[in-house]
C-alpha atoms as a PDB file:
ATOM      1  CA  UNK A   1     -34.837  53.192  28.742  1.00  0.00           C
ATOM      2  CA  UNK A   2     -35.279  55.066  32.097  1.00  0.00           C
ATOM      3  CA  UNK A   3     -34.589  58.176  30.471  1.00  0.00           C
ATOM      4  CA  UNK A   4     -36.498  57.469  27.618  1.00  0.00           C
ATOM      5  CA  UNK A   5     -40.649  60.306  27.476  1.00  0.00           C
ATOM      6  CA  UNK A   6     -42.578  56.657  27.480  1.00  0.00           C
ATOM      7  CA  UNK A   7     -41.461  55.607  29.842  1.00  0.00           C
ATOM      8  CA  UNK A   8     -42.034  58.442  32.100  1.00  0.00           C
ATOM      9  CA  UNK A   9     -46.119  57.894  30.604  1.00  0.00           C
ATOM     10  CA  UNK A  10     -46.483  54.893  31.346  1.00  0.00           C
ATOM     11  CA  UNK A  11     -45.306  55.210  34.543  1.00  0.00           C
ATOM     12  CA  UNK A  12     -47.715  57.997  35.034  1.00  0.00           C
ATOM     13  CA  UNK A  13     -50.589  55.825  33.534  1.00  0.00           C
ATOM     14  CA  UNK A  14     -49.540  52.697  36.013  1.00  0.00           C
ATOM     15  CA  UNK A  15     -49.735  55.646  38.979  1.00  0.00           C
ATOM     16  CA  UNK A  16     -53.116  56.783  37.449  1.00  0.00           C
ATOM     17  CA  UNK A  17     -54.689  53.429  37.330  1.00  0.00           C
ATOM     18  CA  UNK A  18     -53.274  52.445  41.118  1.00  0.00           C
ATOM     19  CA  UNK A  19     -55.111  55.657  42.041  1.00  0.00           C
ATOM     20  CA  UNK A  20     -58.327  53.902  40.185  1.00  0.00           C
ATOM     21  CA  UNK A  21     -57.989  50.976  41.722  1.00  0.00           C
ATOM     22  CA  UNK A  22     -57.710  52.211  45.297  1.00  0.00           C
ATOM     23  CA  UNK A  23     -60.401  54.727  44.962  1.00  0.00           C
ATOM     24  CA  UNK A  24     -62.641  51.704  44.001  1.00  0.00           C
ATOM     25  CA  UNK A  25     -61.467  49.661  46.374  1.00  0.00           C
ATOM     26  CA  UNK A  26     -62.275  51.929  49.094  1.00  0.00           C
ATOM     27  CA  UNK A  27     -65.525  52.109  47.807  1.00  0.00           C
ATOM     28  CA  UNK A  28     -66.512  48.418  48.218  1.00  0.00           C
ATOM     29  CA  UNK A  29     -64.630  48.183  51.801  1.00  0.00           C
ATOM     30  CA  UNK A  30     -66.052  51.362  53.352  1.00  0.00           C
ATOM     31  CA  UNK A  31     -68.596  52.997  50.811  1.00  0.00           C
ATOM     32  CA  UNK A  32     -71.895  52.797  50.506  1.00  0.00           C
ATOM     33  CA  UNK A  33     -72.797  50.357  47.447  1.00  0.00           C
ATOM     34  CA  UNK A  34     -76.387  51.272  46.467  1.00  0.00           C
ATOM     35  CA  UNK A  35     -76.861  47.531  45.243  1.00  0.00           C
ATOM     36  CA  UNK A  36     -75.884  44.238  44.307  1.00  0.00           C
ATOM     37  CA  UNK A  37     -75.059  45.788  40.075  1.00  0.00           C
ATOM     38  CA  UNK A  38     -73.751  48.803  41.749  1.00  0.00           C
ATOM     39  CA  UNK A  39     -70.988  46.205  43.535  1.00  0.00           C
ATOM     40  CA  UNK A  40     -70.775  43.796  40.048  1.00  0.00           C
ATOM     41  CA  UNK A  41     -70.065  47.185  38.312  1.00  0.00           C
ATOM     42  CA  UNK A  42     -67.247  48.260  40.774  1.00  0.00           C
ATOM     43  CA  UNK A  43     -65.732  44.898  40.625  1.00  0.00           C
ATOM     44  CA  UNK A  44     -65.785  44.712  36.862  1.00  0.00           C
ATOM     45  CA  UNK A  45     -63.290  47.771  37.042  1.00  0.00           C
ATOM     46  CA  UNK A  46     -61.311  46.397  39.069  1.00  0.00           C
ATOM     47  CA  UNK A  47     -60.634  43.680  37.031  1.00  0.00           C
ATOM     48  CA  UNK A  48     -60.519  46.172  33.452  1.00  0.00           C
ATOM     49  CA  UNK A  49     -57.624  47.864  35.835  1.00  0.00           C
ATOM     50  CA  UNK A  50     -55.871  45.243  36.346  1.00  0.00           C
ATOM     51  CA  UNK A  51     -56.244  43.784  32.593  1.00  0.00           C
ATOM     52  CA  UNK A  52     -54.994  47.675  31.661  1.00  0.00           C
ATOM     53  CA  UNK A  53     -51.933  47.444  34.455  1.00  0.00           C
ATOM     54  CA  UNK A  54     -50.712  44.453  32.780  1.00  0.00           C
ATOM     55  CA  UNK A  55     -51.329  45.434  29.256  1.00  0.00           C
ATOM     56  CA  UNK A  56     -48.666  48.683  29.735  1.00  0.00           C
ATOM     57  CA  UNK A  57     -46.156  46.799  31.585  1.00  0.00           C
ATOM     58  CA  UNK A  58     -46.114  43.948  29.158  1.00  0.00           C
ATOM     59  CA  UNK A  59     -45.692  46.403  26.641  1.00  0.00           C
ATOM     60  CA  UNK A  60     -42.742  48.050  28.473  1.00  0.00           C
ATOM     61  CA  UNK A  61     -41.518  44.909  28.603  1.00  0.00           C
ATOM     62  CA  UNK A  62     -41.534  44.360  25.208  1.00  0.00           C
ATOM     63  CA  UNK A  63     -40.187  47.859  24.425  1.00  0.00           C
ATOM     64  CA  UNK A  64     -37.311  47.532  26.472  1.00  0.00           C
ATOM     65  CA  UNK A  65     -36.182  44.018  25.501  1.00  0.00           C
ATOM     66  CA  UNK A  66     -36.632  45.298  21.524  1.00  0.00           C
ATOM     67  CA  UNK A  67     -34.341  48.714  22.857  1.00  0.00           C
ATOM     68  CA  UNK A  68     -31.721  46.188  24.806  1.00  0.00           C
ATOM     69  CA  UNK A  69     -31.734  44.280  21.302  1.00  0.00           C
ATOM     70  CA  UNK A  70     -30.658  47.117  19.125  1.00  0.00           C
END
């Protein structure tokens, strides 16, 4: 499976999205957050990222169990 083009995405898309999430993060610690929406907005994504994280590695979980199956 290691060798396999997807997975080389979707480790690139879980890299991507830790990017993401540490750019927003940074933003609520040491950032200036215009408002209270502003900060409901930035936590929202967060929380999308994290849906989106687990979404592609419970579908490489899937894909590799199916491959191990064959």
């Amino acid at each position: 499976m290691r060798d396999d083009p997807s997975f080389f995405l979707f480790e690139r898309m879980l890299k991507r999205l830790k990017e993401r999430r540490k750019g927003i993060q940074d933003a609520i610690s040491y950032g200036v957050v215009p408002d209270y929406t502003a900060f409901r907005e930035l936590r929202a994504s967060l929380s999308e990222i994290g849906t989106t994280e687990q979404d592609l590695r419970d579908l490489l979980k899937r894909i590799d169990d199916e491959t191990e199956a064959d």
